[in-house]
Protein backbone atom coordinates (compact mmCIF):
# COMPACT_ATOMS: atom_id res chain seq x y z
CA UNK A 1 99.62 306.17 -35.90
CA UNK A 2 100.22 304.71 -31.94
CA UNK A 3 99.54 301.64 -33.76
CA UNK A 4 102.38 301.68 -36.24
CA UNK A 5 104.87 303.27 -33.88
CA UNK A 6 104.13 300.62 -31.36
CA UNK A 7 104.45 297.66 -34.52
CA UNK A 8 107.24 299.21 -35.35
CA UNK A 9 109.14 299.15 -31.74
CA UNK A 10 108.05 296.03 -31.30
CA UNK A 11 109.67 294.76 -34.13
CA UNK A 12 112.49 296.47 -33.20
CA UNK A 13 113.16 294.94 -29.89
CA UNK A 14 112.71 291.74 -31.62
CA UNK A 15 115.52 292.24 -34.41
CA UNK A 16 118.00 293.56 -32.35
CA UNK A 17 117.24 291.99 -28.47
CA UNK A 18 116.55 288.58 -27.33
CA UNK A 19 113.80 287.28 -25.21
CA UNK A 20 115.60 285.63 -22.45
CA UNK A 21 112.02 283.57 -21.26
CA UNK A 22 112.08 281.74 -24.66
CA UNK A 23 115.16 279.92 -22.98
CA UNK A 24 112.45 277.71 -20.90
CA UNK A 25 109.58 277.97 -22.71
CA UNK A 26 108.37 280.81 -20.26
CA UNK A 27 107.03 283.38 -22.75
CA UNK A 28 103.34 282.87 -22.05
CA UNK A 29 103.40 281.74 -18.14
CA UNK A 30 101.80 284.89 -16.83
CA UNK A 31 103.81 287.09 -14.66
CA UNK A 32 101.26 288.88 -13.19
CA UNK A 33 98.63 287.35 -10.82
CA UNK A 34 95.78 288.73 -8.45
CA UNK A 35 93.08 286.87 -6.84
CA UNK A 36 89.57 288.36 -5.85
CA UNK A 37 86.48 287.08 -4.84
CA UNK A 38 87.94 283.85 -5.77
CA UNK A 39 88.43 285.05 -9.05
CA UNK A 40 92.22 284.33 -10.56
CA UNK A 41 93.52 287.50 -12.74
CA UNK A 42 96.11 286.98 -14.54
CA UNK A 43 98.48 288.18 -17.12
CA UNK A 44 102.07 288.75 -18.83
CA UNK A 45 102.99 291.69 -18.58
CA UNK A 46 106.61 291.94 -17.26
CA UNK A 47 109.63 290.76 -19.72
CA UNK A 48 113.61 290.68 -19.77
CA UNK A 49 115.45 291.17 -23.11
CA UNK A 50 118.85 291.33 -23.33
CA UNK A 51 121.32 292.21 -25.82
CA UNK A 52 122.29 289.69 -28.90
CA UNK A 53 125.81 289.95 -27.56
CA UNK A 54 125.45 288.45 -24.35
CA UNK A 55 122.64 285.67 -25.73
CA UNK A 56 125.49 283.02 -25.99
CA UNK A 57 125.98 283.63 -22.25
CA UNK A 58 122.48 283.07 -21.19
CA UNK A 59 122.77 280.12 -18.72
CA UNK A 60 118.87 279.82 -17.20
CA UNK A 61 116.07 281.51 -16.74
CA UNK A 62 113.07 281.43 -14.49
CA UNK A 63 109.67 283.04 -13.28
CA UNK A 64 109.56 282.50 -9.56
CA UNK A 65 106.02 283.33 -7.58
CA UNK A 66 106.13 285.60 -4.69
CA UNK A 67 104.30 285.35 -1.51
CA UNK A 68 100.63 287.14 -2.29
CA UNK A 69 101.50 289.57 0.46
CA UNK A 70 104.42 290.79 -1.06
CA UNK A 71 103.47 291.44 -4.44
CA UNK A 72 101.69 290.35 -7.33
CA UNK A 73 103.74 289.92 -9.47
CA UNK A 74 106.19 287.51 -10.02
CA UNK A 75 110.00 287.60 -10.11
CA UNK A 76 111.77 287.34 -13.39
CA UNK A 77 115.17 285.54 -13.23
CA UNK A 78 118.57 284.66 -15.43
CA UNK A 79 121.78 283.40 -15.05
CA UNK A 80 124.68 285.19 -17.47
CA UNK A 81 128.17 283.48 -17.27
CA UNK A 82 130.29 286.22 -17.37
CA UNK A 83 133.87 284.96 -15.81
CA UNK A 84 135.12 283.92 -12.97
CA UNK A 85 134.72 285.65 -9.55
CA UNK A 86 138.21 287.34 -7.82
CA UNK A 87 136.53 286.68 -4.09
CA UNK A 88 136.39 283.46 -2.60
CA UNK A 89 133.39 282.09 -0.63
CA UNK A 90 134.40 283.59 2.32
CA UNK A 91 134.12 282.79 6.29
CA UNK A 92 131.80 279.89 7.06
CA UNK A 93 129.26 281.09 9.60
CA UNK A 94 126.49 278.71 11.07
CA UNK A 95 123.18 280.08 10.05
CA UNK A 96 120.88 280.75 13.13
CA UNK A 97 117.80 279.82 11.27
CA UNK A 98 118.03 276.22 11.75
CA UNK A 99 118.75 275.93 15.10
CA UNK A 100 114.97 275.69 15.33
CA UNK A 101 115.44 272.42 13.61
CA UNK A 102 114.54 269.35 15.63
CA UNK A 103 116.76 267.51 13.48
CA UNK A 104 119.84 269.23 13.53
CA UNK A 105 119.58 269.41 17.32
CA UNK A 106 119.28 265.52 17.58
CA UNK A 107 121.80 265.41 15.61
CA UNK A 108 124.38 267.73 17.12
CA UNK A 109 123.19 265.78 20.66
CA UNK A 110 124.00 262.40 19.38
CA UNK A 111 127.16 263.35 17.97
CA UNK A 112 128.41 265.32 20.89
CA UNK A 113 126.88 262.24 22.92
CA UNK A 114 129.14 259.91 21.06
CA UNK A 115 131.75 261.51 21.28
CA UNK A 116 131.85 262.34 25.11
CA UNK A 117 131.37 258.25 25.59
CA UNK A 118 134.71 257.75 23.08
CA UNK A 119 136.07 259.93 25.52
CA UNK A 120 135.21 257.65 28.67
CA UNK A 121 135.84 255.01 26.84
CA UNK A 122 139.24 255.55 25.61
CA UNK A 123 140.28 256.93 28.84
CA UNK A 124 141.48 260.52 26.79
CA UNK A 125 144.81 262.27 27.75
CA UNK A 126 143.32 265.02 26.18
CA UNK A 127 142.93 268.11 28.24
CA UNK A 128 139.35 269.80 29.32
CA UNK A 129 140.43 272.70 26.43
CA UNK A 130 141.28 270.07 23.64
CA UNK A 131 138.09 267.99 24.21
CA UNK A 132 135.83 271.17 24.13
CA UNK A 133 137.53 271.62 20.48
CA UNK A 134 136.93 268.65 19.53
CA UNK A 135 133.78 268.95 20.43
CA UNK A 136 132.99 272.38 18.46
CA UNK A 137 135.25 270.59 15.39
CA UNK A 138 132.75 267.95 15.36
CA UNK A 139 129.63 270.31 16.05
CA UNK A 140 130.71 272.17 12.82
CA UNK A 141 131.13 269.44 10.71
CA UNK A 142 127.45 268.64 11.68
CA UNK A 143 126.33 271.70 10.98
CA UNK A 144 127.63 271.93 7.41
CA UNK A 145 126.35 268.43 6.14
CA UNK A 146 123.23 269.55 7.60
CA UNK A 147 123.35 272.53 5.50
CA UNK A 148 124.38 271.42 2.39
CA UNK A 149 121.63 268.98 2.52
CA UNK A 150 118.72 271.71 3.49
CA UNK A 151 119.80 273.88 1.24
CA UNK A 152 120.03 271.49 -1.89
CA UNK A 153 116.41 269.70 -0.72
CA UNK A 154 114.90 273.35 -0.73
CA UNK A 155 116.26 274.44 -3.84
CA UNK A 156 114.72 271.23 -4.98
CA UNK A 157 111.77 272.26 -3.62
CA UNK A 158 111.49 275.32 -4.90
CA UNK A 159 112.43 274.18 -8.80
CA UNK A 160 109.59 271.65 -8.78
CA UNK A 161 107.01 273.57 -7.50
CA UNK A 162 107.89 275.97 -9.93
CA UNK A 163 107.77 273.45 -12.46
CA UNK A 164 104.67 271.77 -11.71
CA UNK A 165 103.01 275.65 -11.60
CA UNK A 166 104.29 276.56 -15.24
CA UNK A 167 102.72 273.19 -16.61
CA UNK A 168 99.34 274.57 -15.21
CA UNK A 169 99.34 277.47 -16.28
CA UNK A 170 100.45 276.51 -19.86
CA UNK A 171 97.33 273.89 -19.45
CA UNK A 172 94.19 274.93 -21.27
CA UNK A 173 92.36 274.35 -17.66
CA UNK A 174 88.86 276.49 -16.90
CA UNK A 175 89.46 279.51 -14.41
CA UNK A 176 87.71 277.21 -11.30
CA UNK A 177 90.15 274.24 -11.72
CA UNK A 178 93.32 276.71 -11.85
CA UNK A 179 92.73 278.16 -9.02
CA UNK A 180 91.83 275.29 -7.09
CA UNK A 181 95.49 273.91 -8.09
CA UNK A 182 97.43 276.68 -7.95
CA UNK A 183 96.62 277.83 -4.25
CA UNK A 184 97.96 274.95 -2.54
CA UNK A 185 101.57 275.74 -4.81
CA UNK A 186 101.33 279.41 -4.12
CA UNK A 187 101.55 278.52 0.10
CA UNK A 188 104.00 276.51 -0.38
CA UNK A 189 106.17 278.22 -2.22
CA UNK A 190 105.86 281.53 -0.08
CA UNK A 191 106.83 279.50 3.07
CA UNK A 192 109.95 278.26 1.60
CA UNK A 193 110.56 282.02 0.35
CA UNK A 194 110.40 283.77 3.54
CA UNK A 195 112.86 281.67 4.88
CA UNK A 196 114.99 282.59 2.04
CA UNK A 197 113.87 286.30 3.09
CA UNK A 198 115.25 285.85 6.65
CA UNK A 199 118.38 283.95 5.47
CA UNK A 200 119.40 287.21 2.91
CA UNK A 201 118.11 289.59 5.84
CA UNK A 202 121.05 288.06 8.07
CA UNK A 203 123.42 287.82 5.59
CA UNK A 204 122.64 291.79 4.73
CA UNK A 205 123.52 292.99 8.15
CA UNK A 206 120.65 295.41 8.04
CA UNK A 207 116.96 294.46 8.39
CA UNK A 208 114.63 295.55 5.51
CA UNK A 209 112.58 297.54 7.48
CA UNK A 210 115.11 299.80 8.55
CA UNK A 211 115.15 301.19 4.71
CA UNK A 212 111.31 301.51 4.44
CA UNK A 213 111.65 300.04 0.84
CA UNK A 214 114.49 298.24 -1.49
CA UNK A 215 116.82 301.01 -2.49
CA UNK A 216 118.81 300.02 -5.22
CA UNK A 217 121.74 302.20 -4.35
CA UNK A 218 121.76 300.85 -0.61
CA UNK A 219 122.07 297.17 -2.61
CA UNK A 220 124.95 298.98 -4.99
CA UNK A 221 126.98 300.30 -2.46
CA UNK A 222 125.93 297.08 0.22
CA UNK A 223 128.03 295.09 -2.47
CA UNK A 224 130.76 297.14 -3.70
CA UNK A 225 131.24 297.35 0.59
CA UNK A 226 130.77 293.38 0.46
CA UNK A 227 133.13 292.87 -2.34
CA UNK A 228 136.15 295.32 -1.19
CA UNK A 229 136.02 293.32 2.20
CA UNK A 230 136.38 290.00 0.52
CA UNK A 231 138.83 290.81 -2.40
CA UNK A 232 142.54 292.06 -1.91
CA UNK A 233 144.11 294.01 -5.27
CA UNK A 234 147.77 293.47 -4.25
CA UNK A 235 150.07 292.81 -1.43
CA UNK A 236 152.97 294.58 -0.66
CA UNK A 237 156.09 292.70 0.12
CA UNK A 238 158.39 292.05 3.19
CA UNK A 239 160.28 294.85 4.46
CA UNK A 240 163.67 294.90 5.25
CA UNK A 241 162.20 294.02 9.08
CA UNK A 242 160.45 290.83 8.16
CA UNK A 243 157.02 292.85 7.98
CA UNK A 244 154.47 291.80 5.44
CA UNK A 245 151.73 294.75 5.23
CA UNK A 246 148.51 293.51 3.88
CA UNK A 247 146.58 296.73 2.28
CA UNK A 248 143.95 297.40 -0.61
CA UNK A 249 144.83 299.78 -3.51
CA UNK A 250 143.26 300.63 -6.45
CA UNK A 251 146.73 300.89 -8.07
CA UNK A 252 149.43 298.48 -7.58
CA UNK A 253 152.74 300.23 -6.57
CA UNK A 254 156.02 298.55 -7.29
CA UNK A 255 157.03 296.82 -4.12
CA UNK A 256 153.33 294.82 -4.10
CA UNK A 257 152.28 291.93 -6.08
CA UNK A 258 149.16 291.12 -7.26
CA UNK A 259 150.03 287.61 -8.87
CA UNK A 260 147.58 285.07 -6.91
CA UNK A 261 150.11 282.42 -6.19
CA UNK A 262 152.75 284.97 -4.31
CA UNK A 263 150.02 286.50 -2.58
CA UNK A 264 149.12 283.63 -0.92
CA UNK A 265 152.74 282.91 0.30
CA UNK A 266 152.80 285.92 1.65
CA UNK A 267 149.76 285.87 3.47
CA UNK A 268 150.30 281.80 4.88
CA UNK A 269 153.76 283.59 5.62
CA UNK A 270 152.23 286.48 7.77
CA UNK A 271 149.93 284.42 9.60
CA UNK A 272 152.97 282.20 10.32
CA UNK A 273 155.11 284.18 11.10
CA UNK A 274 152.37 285.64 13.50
CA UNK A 275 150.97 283.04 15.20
CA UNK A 276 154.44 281.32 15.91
CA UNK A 277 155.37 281.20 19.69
CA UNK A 278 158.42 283.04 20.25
CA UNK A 279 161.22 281.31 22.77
CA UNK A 280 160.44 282.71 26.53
CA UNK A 281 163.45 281.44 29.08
CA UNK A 282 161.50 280.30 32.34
CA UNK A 283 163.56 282.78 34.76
CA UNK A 284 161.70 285.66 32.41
CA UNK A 285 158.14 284.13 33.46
CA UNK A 286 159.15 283.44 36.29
CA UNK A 287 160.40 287.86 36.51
CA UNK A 288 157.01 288.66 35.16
CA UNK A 289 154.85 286.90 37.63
CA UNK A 290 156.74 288.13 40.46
CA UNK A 291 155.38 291.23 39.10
CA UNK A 292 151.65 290.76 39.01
CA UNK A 293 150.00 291.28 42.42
CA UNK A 294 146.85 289.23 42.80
CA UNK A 295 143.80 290.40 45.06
CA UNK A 296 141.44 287.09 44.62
CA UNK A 297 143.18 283.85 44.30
CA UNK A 298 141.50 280.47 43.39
CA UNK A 299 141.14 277.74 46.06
CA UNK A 300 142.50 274.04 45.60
CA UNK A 301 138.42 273.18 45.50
CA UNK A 302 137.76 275.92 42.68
CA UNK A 303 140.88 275.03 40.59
CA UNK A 304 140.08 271.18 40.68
CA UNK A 305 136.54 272.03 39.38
CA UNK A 306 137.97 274.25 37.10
CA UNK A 307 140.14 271.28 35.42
CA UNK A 308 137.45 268.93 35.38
CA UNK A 309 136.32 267.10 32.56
CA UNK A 310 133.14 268.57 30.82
CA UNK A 311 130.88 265.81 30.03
CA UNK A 312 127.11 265.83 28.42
CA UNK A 313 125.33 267.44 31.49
CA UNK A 314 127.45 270.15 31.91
CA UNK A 315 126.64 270.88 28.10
CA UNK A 316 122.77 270.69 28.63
CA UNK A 317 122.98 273.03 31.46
């Protein structure tokens, strides 16, 4: 009788879902894995079926091996295309992972080398404060193609390792010759892992540890927080004052907008309006410094290395 009613879900699950490892040819690459006494146990045992609805928006799938001291089993992936996102990507941060990178620190030193001799060169009108933005304008730029290019070569990485460990396991190999061939795979795809681990540990704000274990409502409510930071429902419009109020509703009250193309005239005209310099008379600074008692005033010797140019070994130092 467990027989039939087992048959008979089975068969179920298979009229009305959709096995989303058929996709890559996945369905028998096991998904479970333990190794003892040199001994290779493995198995499928973990699955993901989705609804015949959302089969048409099935993008990829993939089985991705975890480091062997995390778990042993593997992680099931897929990609639905669902629409389009309402948040952008967001602030551009430097990640603080690779500035362990001997590369991207010769690089950042020749290009902040090159640019202090164009300096020299060129005899620069430009002020100690515009040069040091230059310089940061030019670190960043650095810093991104670095990026792009890490990231890309490691998800490279990653996909062909992956690759090359499905074809073995599909193989009809003996248990020895497995083993021996996927081991050397396995450590290399759990270094490349953990320093996916520490990349989504910064980008959490919170270190894993701190939760004792992956909560999936700390994830739910980490990304509804996420989201509501990045994504604005409406605007309101300019006051009678000239004041643009920027605020987040869940309902969109008559004097807001929520049309994408006025909401970003608004905003570039609130940041405009904010960041332009207002018309000062020079008897008014001139009022307001009378004003300001000083106790510690700067010698001619301080303020002349104060205005100095900053060249490559005052970076170093």
């Amino acid at each position: 009788m467990n027989y039939n009613f087992i048959n008979m879900a089975y068969i179920s699950l298979e009229q009305y879902f959709y096995n989303t490892m058929q996709v890559n040819d996945l369905t028998t690459v096991p998904t479970f894995q333990r190794t003892r006494n040199d001994t290779m146990i493995s198995s499928v045992i973990d699955y993901i079926y989705i609804g015949q609805l959302l089969q048409n928006k099935l993008q990829d799938t993939g089985i991705s091996r975890l480091n062997s001291t995390c778990s042993d089993h593997s992680i099931m992936h897929m990609s639905i295309v669902v629409g389009q996102s309402p948040s952008g990507p967001g602030l551009w941060r430097a990640n603080p992972a690779y500035a362990t990178h001997h590369t991207l620190q010769n690089q950042i030193t020749q290009k902040v080398h090159n640019l202090l001799s164009y300096f020299k060169k060129t005899n620069s009108t430009l002020t100690p404060a515009e040069k040091w933005d230059r310089v940061k304008l030019s670190t960043k730029k650095v810093i991104k193609n670095y990026s792009c290019s890490y990231v890309n070569w490691r998800k490279d990485t990653i996909k062909q390792l992956e690759r090359k460990r499905n074809r073995i396991l599909r193989g009809k190999l003996t248990a020895a010759l497995r083993h021996q061939l996927i081991v050397p795979i396995d450590t290399q795809l759990g270094q490349l892992q953990q320093e996916l681990s520490s990349i989504a540990g910064i980008k959490s704000g919170i270190r894993w540890r701190e939760k004792k274990k992956k909560d999936a409502g700390f994830l739910k409510r980490l990304h509804q927080h996420r989201t509501a930071q990045q994504f604005m429902t409406s605007i309101q419009r300019p006051s009678d004052n000239g004041n643009i109020n920027i605020t987040i509703d869940a309902t969109i009250p008559v004097d807001r907008t929520s049309d994408p193309v006025d909401m970003r005239e608004l905003v570039r005209e609130y940041y405009q309006h904010r960041y332009t310099l207002d018309h000062v008379e020079e008897n008014e600074i001139d009022q307001y410094l009378h004003t300001i008692q000083f106790n510690k005033t700067v010698t001619t010797r301080e303020n002349d290395y104060l205005m100095s140019s900053i060249d490559i070994d005052d970076l170093v130092k």
